[in-house]
Protein backbone atom coordinates (compact mmCIF):
# COMPACT_ATOMS: atom_id res chain seq x y z
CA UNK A 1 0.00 0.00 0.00
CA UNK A 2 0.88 3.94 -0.57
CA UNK A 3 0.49 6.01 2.29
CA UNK A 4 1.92 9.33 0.05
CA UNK A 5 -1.18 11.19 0.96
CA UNK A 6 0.89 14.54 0.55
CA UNK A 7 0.86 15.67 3.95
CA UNK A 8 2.42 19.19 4.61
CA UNK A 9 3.50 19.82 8.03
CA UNK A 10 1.89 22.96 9.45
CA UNK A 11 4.33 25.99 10.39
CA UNK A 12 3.52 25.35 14.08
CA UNK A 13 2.55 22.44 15.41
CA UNK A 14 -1.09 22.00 17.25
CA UNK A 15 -1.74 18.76 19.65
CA UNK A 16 -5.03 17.32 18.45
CA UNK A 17 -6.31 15.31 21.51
CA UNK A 18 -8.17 12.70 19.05
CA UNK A 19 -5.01 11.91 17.32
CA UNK A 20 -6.31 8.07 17.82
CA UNK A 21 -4.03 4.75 18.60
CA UNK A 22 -4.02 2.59 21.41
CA UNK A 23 -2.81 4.84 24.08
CA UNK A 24 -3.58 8.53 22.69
CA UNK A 25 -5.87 9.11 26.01
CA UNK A 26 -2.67 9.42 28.12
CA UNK A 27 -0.15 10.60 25.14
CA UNK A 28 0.63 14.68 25.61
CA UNK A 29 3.02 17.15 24.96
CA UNK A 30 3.38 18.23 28.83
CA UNK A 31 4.52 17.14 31.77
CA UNK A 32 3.62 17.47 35.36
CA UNK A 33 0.99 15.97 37.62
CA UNK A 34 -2.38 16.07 36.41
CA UNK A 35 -4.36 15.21 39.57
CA UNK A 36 -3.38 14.46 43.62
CA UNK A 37 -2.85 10.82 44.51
CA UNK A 38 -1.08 9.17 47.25
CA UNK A 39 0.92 5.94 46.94
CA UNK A 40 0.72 3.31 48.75
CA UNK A 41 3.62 2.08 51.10
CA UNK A 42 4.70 -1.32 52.14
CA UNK A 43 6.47 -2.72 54.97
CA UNK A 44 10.06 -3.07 53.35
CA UNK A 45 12.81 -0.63 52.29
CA UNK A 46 11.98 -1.05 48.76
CA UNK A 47 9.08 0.27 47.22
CA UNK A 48 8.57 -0.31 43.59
CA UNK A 49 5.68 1.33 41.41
CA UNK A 50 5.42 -0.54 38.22
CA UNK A 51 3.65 -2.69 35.32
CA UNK A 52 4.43 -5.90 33.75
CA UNK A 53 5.64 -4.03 30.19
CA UNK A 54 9.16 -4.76 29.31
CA UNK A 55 10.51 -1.79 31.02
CA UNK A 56 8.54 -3.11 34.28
CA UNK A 57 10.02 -6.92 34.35
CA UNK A 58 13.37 -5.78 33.99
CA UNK A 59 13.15 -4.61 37.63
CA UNK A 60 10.76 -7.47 38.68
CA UNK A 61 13.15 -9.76 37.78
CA UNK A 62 16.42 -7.90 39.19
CA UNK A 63 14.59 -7.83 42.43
CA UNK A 64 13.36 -11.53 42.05
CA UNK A 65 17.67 -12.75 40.86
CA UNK A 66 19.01 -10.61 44.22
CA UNK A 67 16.69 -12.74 46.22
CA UNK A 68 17.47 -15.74 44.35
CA UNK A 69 21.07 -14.61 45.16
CA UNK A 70 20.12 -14.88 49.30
CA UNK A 71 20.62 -11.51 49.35
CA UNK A 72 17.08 -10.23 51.70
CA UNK A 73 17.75 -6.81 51.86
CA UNK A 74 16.98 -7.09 48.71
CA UNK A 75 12.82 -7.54 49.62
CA UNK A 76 10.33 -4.93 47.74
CA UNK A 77 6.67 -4.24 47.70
CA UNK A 78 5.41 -3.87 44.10
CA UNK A 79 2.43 -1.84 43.40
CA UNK A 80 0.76 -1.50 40.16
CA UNK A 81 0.28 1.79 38.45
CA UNK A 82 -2.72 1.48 35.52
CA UNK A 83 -0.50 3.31 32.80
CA UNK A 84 -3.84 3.39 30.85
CA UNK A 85 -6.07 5.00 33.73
CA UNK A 86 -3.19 7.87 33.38
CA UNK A 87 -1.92 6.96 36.99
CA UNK A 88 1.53 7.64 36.36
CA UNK A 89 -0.03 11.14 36.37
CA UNK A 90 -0.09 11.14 40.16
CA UNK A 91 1.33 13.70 42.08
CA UNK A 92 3.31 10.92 44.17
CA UNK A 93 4.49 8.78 40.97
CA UNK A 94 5.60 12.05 39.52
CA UNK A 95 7.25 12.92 42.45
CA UNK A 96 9.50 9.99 41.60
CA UNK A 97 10.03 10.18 38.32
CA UNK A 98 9.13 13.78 36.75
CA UNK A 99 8.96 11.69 33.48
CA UNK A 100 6.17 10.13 34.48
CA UNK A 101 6.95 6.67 32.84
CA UNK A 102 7.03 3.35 34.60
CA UNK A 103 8.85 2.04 36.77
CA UNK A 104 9.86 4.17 39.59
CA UNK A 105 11.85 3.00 42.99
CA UNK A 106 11.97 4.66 45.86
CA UNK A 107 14.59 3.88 48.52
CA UNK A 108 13.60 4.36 52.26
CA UNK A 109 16.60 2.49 53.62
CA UNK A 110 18.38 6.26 52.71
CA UNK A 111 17.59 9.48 54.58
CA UNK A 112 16.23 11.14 52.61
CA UNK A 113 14.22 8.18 50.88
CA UNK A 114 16.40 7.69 47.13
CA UNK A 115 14.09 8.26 44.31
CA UNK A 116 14.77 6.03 41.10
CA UNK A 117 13.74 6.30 37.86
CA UNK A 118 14.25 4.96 34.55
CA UNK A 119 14.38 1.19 34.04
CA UNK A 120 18.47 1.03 33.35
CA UNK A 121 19.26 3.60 36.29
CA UNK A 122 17.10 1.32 38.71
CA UNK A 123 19.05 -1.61 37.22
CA UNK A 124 22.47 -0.19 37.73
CA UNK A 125 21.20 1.19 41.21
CA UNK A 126 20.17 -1.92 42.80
CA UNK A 127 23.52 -3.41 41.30
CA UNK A 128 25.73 -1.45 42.67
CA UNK A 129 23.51 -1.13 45.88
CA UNK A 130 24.10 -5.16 46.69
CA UNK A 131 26.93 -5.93 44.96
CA UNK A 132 25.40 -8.47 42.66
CA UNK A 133 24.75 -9.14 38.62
CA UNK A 134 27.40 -6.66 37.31
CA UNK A 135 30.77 -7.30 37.00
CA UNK A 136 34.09 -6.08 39.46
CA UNK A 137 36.50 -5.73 36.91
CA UNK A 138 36.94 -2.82 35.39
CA UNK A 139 37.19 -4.40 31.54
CA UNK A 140 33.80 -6.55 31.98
CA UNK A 141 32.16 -3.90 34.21
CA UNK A 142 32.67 -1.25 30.91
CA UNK A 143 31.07 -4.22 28.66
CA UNK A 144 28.17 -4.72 30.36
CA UNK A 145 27.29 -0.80 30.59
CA UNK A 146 27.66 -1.32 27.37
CA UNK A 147 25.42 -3.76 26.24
CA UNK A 148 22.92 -1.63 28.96
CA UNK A 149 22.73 1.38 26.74
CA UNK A 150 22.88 -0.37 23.84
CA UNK A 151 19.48 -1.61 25.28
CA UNK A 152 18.04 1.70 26.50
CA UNK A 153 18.95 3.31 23.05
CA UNK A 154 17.58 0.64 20.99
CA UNK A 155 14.63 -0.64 22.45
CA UNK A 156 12.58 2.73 21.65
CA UNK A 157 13.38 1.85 18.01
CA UNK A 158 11.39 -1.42 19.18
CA UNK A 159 8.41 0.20 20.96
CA UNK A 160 7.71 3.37 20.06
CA UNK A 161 9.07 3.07 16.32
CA UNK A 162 8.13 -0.95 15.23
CA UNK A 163 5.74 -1.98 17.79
CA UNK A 164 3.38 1.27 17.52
CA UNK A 165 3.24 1.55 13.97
CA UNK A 166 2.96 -2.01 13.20
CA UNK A 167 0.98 -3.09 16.02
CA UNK A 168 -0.88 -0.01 17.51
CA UNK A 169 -1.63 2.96 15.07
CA UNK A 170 -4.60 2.83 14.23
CA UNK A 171 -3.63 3.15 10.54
CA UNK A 172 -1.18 1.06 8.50
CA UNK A 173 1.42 3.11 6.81
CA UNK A 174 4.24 1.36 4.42
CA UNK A 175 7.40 3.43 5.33
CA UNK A 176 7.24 3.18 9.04
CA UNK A 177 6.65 -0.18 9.00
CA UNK A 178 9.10 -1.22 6.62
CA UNK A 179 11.94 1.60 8.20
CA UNK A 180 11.39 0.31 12.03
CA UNK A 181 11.07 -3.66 11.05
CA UNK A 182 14.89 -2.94 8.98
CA UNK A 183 16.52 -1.64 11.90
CA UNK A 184 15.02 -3.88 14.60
CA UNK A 185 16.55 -6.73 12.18
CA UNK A 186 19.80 -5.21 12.28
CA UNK A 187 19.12 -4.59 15.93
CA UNK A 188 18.44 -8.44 16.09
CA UNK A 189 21.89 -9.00 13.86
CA UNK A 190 23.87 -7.73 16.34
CA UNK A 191 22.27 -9.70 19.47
CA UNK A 192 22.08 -12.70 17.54
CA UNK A 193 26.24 -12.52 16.16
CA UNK A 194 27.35 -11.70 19.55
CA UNK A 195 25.34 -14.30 20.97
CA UNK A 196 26.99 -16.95 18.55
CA UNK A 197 30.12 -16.56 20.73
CA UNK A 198 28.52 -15.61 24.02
CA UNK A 199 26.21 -18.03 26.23
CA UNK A 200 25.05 -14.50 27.99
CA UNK A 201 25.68 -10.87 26.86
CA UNK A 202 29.01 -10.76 29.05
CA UNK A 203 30.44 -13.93 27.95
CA UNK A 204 29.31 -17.13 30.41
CA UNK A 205 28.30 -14.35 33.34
CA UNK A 206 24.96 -13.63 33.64
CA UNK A 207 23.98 -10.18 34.38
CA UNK A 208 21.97 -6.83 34.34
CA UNK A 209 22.83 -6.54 30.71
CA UNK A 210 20.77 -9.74 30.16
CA UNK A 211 17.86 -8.57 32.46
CA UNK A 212 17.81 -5.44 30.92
CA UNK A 213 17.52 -6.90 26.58
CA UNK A 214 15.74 -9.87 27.30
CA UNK A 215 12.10 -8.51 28.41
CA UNK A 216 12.47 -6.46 25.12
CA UNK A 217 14.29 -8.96 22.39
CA UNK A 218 13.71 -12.25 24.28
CA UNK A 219 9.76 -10.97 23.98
CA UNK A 220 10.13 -10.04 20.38
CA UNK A 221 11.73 -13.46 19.27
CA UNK A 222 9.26 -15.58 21.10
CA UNK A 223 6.52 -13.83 19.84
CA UNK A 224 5.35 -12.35 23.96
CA UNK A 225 5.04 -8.91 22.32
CA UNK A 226 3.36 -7.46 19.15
CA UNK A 227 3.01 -10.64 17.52
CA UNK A 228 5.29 -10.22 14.99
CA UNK A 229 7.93 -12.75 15.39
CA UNK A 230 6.45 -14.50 12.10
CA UNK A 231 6.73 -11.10 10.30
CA UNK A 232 10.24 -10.17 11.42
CA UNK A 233 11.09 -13.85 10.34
CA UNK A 234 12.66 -14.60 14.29
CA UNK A 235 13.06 -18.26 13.53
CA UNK A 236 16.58 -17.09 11.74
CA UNK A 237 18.32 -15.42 15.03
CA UNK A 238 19.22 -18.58 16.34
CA UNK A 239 21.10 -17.47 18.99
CA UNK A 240 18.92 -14.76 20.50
CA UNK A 241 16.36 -17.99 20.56
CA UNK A 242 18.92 -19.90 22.46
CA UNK A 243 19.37 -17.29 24.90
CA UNK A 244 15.90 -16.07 25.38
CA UNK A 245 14.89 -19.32 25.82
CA UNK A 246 17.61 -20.09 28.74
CA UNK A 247 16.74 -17.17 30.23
CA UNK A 248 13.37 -17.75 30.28
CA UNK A 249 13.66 -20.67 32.26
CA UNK A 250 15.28 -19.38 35.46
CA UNK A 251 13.00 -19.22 37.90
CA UNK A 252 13.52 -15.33 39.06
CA UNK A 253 12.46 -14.68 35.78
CA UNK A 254 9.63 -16.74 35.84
CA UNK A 255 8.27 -14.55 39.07
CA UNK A 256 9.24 -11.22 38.17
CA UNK A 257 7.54 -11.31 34.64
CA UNK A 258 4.20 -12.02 36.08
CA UNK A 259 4.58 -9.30 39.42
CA UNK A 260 2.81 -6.25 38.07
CA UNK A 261 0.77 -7.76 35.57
CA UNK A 262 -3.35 -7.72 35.84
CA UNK A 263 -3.82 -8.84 32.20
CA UNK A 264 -4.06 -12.66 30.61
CA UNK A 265 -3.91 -15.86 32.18
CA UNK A 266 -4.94 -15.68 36.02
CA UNK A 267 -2.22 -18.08 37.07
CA UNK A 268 0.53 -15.68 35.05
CA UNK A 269 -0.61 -12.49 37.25
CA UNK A 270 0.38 -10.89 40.33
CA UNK A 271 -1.17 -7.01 40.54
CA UNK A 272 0.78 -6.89 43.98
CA UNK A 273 3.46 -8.17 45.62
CA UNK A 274 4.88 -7.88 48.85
CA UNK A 275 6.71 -11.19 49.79
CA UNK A 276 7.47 -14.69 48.18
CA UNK A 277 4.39 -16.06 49.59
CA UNK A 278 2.45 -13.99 47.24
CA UNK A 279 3.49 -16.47 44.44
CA UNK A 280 2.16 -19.37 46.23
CA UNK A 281 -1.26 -18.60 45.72
């Protein structure tokens, strides 16, 4: 199809409200609290305000792999923010992160509490915090950051570029389509030749770097998100198969990709969470 429609951008650009799509009820050019709203607060130090999207489970399952690790100070409450009923608009949530995106940590073992926001700085936080899933020296440390901005640079290439247009606009336009699905397959190139050579992103240690790609690639390739791993052709990254697949089968990662989730198979969600026995229900 053609979607040369001859479109002229206007000299100054005007929000329409009814622009249509999937989420364009909380999409806006402003930012800022829109209403008052208090957040909840749990018993532990760790208080996590989140949904089950990629972004979310990369956190989930850090949390769930420090407590696989023995480490309890690593225990969180997880409350779900309803990205769709705009509650990320909350003055409390944007109190935590002004960019009022999911997830957002705050941190009362500090005085005063240590506010957290965007998925990789949580990541790197909680790392660093307990000493766990990134590497000491200074030459594998560097390649994991890495491979953990190649992630945060990439992956809005995935969602907002490949996944909206080919999954959520409520219109189907040729050249976004075919210009986002080209450079995820590149994007999926790299992963998958690295991978070749690599059991995890940092060679046979597992690590943030892995949490952080696999709730976005592992998804794609195993067809969790969009439904697209026919169109993208994912049977021919091998390796990112291999890995997702591995990955997939720790059992962190089983629990933290269902914490924060209210949507699909009742045994697969877990709106809440406040201690392991919450996943023995």
């Amino acid at each position: 199809m053609s979607d040369a429609n001859g479109y002229v951008p206007p000299k100054v650009w005007q929000w329409d409200q009814s622009n249509g799509g999937k989420f364009a009820a909380i999409n806006r050019p402003t930012a800022g609290a829109t209403h008052e709203a208090k957040l909840p607060v749990g018993k532990h130090p760790l208080q996590l305000y989140s949904l089950a999207t990629p972004n979310g489970v990369k956190v989930t399952v850090m949390l769930e792999e420090l407590l696989e690790l023995g480490i309890t100070a690593a225990e969180y409450d997880a409350y779900l923010i309803n990205i769709l009923a705009g509650q990320q608009f909350g003055s409390d949530f944007v109190a935590i992160n002004p960019n009022s995106k999911i997830p957002a940590l705050l941190d009362h073992s500090t005085l005063p509490p240590t506010r957290v926001f965007e998925s990789g700085s949580i990541l790197l936080y909680l790392a660093e915090k307990f000493g766990a899933l990134v590497p000491t020296n200074a030459a594998a440390r560097t390649e994991c950051l890495n491979w953990l901005f190649w992630q945060m640079a990439s992956a809005p290439i995935l969602g907002g570029g490949f996944g909206h247009f080919y999954a959520y606009a409520p219109e189907k336009y040729e050249y976004p389509i075919n210009r986002y699905t080209m450079e995820i397959k590149r994007q999926l190139d790299v992963l998958n030749k690295h991978l070749a050579t690599n059991q995890y992103m940092i060679g046979d240690h597992y690590s943030i770097a892995d949490i952080a790609i696999w709730p976005w690639y592992g998804a794609l390739v195993t067809n969790q998100v969009y439904d697209a791993a026919e169109f993208i052709s994912a049977h021919e990254y091998t390796h990112v198969l291999r890995w997702a697949k591995q990955i997939a089968a720790r059992p962190a990662v089983q629990r933290g990709r269902i914490v924060n989730k209210n949507w699909g198979d009742a045994d697969k969600q877990l709106p809440e969470r406040h201690s392991a026995a919450d996943f023995n229900r």
